[in-house]
Structure formats: structure tokens, C-alpha cells
Protein backbone atom coordinates (compact mmCIF):
# COMPACT_ATOMS: atom_id res chain seq x y z
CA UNK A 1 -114.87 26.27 5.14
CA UNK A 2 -117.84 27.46 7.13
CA UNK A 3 -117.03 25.22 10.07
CA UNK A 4 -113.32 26.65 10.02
CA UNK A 5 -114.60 30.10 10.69
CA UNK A 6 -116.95 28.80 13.36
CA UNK A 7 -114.30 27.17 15.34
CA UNK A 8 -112.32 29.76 14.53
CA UNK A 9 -114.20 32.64 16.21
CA UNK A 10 -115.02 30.53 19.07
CA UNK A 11 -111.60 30.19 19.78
CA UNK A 12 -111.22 34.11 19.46
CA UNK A 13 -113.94 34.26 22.30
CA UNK A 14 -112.95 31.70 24.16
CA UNK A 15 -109.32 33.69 24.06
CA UNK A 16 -111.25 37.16 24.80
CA UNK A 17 -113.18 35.32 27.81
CA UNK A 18 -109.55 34.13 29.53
CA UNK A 19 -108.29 37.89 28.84
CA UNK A 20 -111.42 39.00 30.91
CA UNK A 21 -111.42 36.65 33.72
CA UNK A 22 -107.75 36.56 34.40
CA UNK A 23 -107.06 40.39 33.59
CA UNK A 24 -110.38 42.42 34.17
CA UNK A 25 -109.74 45.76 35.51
CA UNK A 26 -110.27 45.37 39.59
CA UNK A 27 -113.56 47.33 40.82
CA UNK A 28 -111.88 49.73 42.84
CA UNK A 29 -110.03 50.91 40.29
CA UNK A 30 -112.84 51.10 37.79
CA UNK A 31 -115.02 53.13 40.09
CA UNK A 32 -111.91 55.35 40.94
CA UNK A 33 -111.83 55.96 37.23
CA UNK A 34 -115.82 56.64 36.29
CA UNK A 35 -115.29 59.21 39.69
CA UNK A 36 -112.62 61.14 37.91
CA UNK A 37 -114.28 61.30 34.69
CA UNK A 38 -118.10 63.14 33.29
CA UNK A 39 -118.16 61.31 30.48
CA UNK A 40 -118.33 58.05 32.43
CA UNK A 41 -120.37 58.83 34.98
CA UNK A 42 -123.25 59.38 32.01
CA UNK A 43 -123.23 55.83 30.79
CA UNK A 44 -125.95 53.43 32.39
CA UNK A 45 -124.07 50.89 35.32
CA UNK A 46 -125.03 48.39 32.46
CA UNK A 47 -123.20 50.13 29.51
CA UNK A 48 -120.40 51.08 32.59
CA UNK A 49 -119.89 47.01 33.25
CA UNK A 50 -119.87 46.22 29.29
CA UNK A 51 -117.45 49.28 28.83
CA UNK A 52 -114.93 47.83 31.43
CA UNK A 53 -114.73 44.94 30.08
CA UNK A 54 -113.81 46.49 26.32
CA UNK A 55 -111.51 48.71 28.16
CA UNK A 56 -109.79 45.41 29.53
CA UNK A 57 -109.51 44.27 26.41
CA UNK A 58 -107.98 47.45 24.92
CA UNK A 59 -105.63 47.36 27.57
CA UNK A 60 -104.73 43.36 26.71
CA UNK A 61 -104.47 44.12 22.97
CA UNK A 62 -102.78 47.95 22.67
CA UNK A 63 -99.21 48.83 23.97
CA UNK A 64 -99.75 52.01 25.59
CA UNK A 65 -96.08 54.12 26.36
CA UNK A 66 -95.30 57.18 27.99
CA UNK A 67 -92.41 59.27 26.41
CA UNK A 68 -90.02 61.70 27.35
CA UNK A 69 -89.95 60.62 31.15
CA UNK A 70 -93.83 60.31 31.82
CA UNK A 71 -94.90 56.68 33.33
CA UNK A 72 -98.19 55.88 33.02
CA UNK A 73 -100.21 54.43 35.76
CA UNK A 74 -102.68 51.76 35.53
CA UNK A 75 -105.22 54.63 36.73
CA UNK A 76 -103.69 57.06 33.42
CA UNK A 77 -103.89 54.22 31.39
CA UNK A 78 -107.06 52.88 32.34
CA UNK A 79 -108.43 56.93 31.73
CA UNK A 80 -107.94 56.99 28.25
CA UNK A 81 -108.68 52.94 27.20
CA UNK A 82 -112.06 53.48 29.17
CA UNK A 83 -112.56 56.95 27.30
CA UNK A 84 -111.48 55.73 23.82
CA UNK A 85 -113.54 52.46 24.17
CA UNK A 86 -116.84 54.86 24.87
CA UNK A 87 -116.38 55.17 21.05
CA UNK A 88 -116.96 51.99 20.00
CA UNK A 89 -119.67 50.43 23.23
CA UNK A 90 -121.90 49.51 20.56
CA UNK A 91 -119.58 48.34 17.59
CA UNK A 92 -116.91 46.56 18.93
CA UNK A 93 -113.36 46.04 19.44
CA UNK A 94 -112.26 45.34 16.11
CA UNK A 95 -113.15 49.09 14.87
CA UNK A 96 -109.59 49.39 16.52
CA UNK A 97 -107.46 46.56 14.50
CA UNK A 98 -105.18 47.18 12.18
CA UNK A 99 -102.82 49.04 14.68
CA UNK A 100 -101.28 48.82 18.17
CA UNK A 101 -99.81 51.46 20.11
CA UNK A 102 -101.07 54.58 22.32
CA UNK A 103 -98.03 56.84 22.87
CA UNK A 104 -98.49 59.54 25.51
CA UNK A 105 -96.51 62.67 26.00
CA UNK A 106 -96.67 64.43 28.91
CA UNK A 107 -97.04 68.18 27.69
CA UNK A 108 -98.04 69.25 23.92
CA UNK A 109 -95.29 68.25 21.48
CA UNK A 110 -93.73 69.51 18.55
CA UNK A 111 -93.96 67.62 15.31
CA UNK A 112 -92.28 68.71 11.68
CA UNK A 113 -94.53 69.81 8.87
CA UNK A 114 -94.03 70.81 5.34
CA UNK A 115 -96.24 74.23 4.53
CA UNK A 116 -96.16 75.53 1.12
CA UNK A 117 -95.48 79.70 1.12
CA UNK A 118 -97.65 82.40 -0.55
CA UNK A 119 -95.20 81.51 -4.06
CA UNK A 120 -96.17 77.77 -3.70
CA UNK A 121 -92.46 76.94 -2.00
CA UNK A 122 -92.10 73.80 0.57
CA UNK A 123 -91.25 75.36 3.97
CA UNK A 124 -90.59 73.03 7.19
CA UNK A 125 -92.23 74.32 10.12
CA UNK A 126 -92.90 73.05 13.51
CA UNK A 127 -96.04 72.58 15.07
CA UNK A 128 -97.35 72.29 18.31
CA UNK A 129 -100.15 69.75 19.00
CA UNK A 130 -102.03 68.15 22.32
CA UNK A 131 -102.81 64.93 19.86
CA UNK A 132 -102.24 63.20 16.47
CA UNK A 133 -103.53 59.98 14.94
CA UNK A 134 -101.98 57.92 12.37
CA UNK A 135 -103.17 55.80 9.52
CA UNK A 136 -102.02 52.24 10.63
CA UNK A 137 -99.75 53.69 13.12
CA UNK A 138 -100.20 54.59 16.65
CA UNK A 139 -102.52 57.39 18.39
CA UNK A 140 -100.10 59.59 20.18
CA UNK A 141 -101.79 62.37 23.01
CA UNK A 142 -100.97 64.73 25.43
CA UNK A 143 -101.34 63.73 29.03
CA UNK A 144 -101.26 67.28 29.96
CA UNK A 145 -104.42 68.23 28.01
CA UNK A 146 -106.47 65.32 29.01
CA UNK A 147 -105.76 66.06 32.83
CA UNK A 148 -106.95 69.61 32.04
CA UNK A 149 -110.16 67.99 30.83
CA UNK A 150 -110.14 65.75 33.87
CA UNK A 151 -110.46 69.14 35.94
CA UNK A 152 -112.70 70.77 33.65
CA UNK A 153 -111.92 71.67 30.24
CA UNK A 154 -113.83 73.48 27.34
CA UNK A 155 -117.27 72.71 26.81
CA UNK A 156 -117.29 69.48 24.28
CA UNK A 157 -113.61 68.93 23.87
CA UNK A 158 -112.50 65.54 24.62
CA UNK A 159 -109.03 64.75 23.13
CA UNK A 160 -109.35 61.09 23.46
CA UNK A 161 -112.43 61.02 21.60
CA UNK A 162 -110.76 63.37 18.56
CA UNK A 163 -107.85 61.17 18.20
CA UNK A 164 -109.89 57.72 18.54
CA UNK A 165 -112.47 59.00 16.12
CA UNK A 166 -109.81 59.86 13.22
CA UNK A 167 -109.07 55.99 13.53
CA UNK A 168 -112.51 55.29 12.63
CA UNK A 169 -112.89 57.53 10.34
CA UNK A 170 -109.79 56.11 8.54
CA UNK A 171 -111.26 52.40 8.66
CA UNK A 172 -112.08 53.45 4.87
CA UNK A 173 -108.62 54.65 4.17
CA UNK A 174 -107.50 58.17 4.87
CA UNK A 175 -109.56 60.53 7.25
CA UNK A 176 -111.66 62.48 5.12
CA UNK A 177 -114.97 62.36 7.35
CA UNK A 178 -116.29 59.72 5.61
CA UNK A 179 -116.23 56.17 8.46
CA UNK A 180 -117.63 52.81 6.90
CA UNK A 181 -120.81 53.35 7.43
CA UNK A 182 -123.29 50.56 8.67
CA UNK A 183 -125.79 48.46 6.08
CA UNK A 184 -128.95 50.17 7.32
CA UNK A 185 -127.34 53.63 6.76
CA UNK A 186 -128.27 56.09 3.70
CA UNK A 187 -124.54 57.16 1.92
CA UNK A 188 -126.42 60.18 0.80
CA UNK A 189 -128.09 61.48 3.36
CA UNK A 190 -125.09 60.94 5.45
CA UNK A 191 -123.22 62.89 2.87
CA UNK A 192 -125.61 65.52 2.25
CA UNK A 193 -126.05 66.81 5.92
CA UNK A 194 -122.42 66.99 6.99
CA UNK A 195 -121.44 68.44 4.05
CA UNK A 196 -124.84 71.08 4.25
CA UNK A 197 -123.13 71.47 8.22
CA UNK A 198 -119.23 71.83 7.64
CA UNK A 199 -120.14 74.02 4.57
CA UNK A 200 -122.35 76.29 7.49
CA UNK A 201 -119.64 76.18 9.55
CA UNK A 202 -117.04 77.15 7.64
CA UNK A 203 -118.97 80.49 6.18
CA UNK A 204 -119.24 81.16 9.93
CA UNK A 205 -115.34 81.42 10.38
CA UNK A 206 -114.75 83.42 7.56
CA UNK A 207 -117.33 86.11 8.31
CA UNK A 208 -116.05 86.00 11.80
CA UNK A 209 -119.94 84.93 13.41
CA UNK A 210 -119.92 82.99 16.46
CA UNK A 211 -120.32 79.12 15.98
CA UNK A 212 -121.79 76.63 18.16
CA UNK A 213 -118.88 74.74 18.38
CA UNK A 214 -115.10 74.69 18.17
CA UNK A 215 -114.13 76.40 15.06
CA UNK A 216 -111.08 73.84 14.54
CA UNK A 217 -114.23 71.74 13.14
CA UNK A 218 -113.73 73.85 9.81
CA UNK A 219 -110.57 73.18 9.25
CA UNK A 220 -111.46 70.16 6.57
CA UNK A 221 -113.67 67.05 6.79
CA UNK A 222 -111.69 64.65 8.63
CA UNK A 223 -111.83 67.54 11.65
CA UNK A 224 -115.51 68.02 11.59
CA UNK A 225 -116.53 64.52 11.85
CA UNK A 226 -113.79 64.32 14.49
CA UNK A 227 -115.40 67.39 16.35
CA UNK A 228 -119.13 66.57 16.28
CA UNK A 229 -117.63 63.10 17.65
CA UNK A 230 -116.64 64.78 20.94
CA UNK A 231 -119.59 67.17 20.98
CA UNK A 232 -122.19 64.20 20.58
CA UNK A 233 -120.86 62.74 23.52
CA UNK A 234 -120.08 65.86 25.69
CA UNK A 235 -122.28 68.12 25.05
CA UNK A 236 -125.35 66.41 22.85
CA UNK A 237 -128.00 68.74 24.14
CA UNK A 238 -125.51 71.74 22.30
CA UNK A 239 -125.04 69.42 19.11
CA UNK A 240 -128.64 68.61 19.05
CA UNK A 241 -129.46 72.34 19.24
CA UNK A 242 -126.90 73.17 16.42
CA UNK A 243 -127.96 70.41 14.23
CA UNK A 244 -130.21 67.67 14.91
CA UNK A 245 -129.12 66.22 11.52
CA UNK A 246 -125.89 66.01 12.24
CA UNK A 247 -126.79 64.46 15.67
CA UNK A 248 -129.34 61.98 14.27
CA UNK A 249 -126.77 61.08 11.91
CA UNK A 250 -123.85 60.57 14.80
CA UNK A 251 -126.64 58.40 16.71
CA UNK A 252 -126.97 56.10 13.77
CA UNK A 253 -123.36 55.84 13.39
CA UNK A 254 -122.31 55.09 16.89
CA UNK A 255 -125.53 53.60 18.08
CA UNK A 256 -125.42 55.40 20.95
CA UNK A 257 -128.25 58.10 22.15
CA UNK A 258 -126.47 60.46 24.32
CA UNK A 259 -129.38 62.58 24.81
CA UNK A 260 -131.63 60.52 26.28
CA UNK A 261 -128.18 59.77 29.35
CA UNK A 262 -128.29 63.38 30.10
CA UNK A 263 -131.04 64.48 32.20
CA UNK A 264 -130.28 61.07 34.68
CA UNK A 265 -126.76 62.00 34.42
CA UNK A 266 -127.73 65.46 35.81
CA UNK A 267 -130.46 64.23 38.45
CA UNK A 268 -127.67 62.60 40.21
């Protein structure tokens, strides 16, 4: 049995190596794309090459489709697998199994939801959102808002990262805030200072005091560990500042140190 699941994993990397060689992103391309986006341009040239290569392996395993008239471009699509692969650098590809497609609108869309009223009464209302992620089903984002970001957006908010993050967190089932966490990792601890955070947070709304980040983090669990995802990679120095738990926590998660990229990132 164990020589089965030798062979067969060296056929899966034998099958990832082909996928590579045949289909890597072209260079030119690739540095067009770490030009056009910050978030890029703060990885190391040796966690750039290892993140093109995931990205060309995103691209190889995902179906990513444009709706409502927008075609993508290998540069668009290449954008958000590169962006959405930053995620995972250190954990690997597979985070993302389990589903297939990206769907991409080009403005905000509209999407049905049932609100109860102030007598407990099932309304259907319409909301308007720049992203959405779905258990086992696809990631579907605006192509509108990420340009913005592209240009310069709000401080921290990456909508790529939200989305892509809810699929991690949902690795354990639904998104409550709550990813598999790795071996080495304390459950508690992890527990106790997000919790100790969102709780902050949240009395921070509703006596109308400033936060440090985007208040949408209060809105439940699932949306603060979605949140502090973008904010650990765009702005670490801010997360850091707001809560260096929180941010130690994030770095054992992803395996990534942010921090320590930004003062090359700016020297350049």
C-alpha cells in the first residue's frame, strides 16, 4: 500500500513538472504582472519565481470565466491566480482542491438574499457585492474593484485575498474563522486572541470609535479572519501595530513574515 502512494505522488509531480515546462507563464508577461501589482513587487525574486510557477499551476487546474460580456486576458487572469496563489506560497496548491472555477464580473453584482424583518419574517432582498466565495463552489469577483486596487485602492483591502482566504478558512467546513490549523499550532491560543481581537473590534463599531482597520471585519468571524488576511499582507506594519497577536498568529498560519519584506520593498 505504501509503495502505491509513492508511485502515486510521483506521478502527480511528474504530471505538475510537464504542466510547468510546457505551460509556465512566459517572463514578459510575469514581470508585466509583478509591475502592475504592490503586493508582488514585495515578495523576494525567489518567492516571485516559486509564486509563478503556483500561479501556472492555478491557471492549469482552475477554469477562470468572465460573465456578462467581460473576456479575460491572460494578463487579467494571470492578476488574480498570481494574487490568490500569494495565499498559499508556503502551503501549497492543494489548500485550493475541492473546487474549480473563478467567475469574474466586470462591475459589482447583485445577488438574492433572504433577511428576516424586525417581526422575525423572511424578506428577499438584493444585494450588491464586489466578491463572494462559495463552499465547494466557485470564487466569483469583481473585475472592476480589483482594477481600482490595481490603481490604488484603500489601505489593506485586497479583494482577491478576502475571497481566496474564505476558501481556506472553509477547508474545515463552513467559514467561521476557524482554517485547519497546522500540527505545531496552539488551538487555544489561536482561539483566544482572535476572539480577544474581533470582540475589540466589534465594541469599537458600536460605540462609533475609530478602528484600525476596515470595520466590515466585525461583521462575524468568517469576515475578520478574512480581513486581517488582506491586512497581513498589505499593510503588516498597520496589523502589527493593531495587534501583534493577531499578526504573530497570521505568520504562523501562512508561514509567511510580511514584515520583515517591507522596508526592502520600500528601499526600492
Amino acid at each position: 500500500m505504501t509503495g502505491h502512494i509513492i508511485m502515486l505522488r510521483a506521478l502527480a509531480r511528474h504530471h505538475r513538472a510537464r504542466i510547468v515546462h510546457h505551460q509556465r507563464i512566459p517572463f514578459t508577461l510575469w514581470r508585466q504582472v509583478c509591475r502592475r501589482v504592490e503586493l508582488l513587487r514585495r515578495l523576494t525574486a525567489a518567492e516571485r519565481a516559486r509564486l509563478r510557477l503556483l500561479a501556472t499551476l492555478f491557471l492549469h487546474d482552475k477554469s477562470l470565466n468572465g460573465v456578462q460580456g467581460l473576456v479575460l486576458s491572460r494578463e487579467m487572469e494571470v492578476i488574480i491566480a498570481a494574487q490568490a496563489c500569494v495565499l498559499i506560497l508556503n502551503l501549497g496548491l492543494d489548500q485550493f482542491d475541492g473546487w474549480r472555477e473563478v467567475v469574474v464580473y466586470p462591475d459589482a453584482f447583485r445577488v438574492p438574499r433572504e433577511v428576516p424583518d424586525d417581526i422575525g419574517l423572511v424578506e428577499e432582498e438584493e444585494q450588491v457585492l464586489d466578491g463572494e466565495s462559495w463552499q465547494r463552489g466557485p470564487v466569483i469577483l469583481s473585475w472592476a474593484s480589483i482594477a481600482q486596487e490595481l490603481a490604488g485602492g484603500r489601505a489593506g483591502r485586497n479583494l482577491v485575498l478576502h475571497e481566496f482566504s474564505h476558501k481556506l478558512d472553509m477547508l474545515n467546513g463552513r467559514a467561521n474563522g476557524f482554517p485547519p490549523l497546522h500540527p505545531e499550532m496552539d488551538l487555544q491560543r489561536w482561539t483566544a486572541v482572535l476572539s480577544r481581537a474581533f470582540e475589540r473590534l466589534q465594541a469599537q463599531v458600536i460605540h462609533h470609535e475609530a478602528a484600525c482597520i476596515d470595520d466590515y471585519a466585525a461583521t462575524d468571524p468568517a469576515e475578520f479572519f478574512a480581513v486581517i488576511s488582506e491586512y497581513f499582507f498589505m499593510e503588516p506594519r498597520l496589523l502589527h501595530h493593531y495587534c501583534e497577536d493577531v499578526y504573530e498568529q497570521l505568520r504562523a498560519y501562512y508561514r509567511q513574515h510580511p514584515l520583515r519584506r517591507w522596508p526592502a520593498h520600500r528601499s526600492q
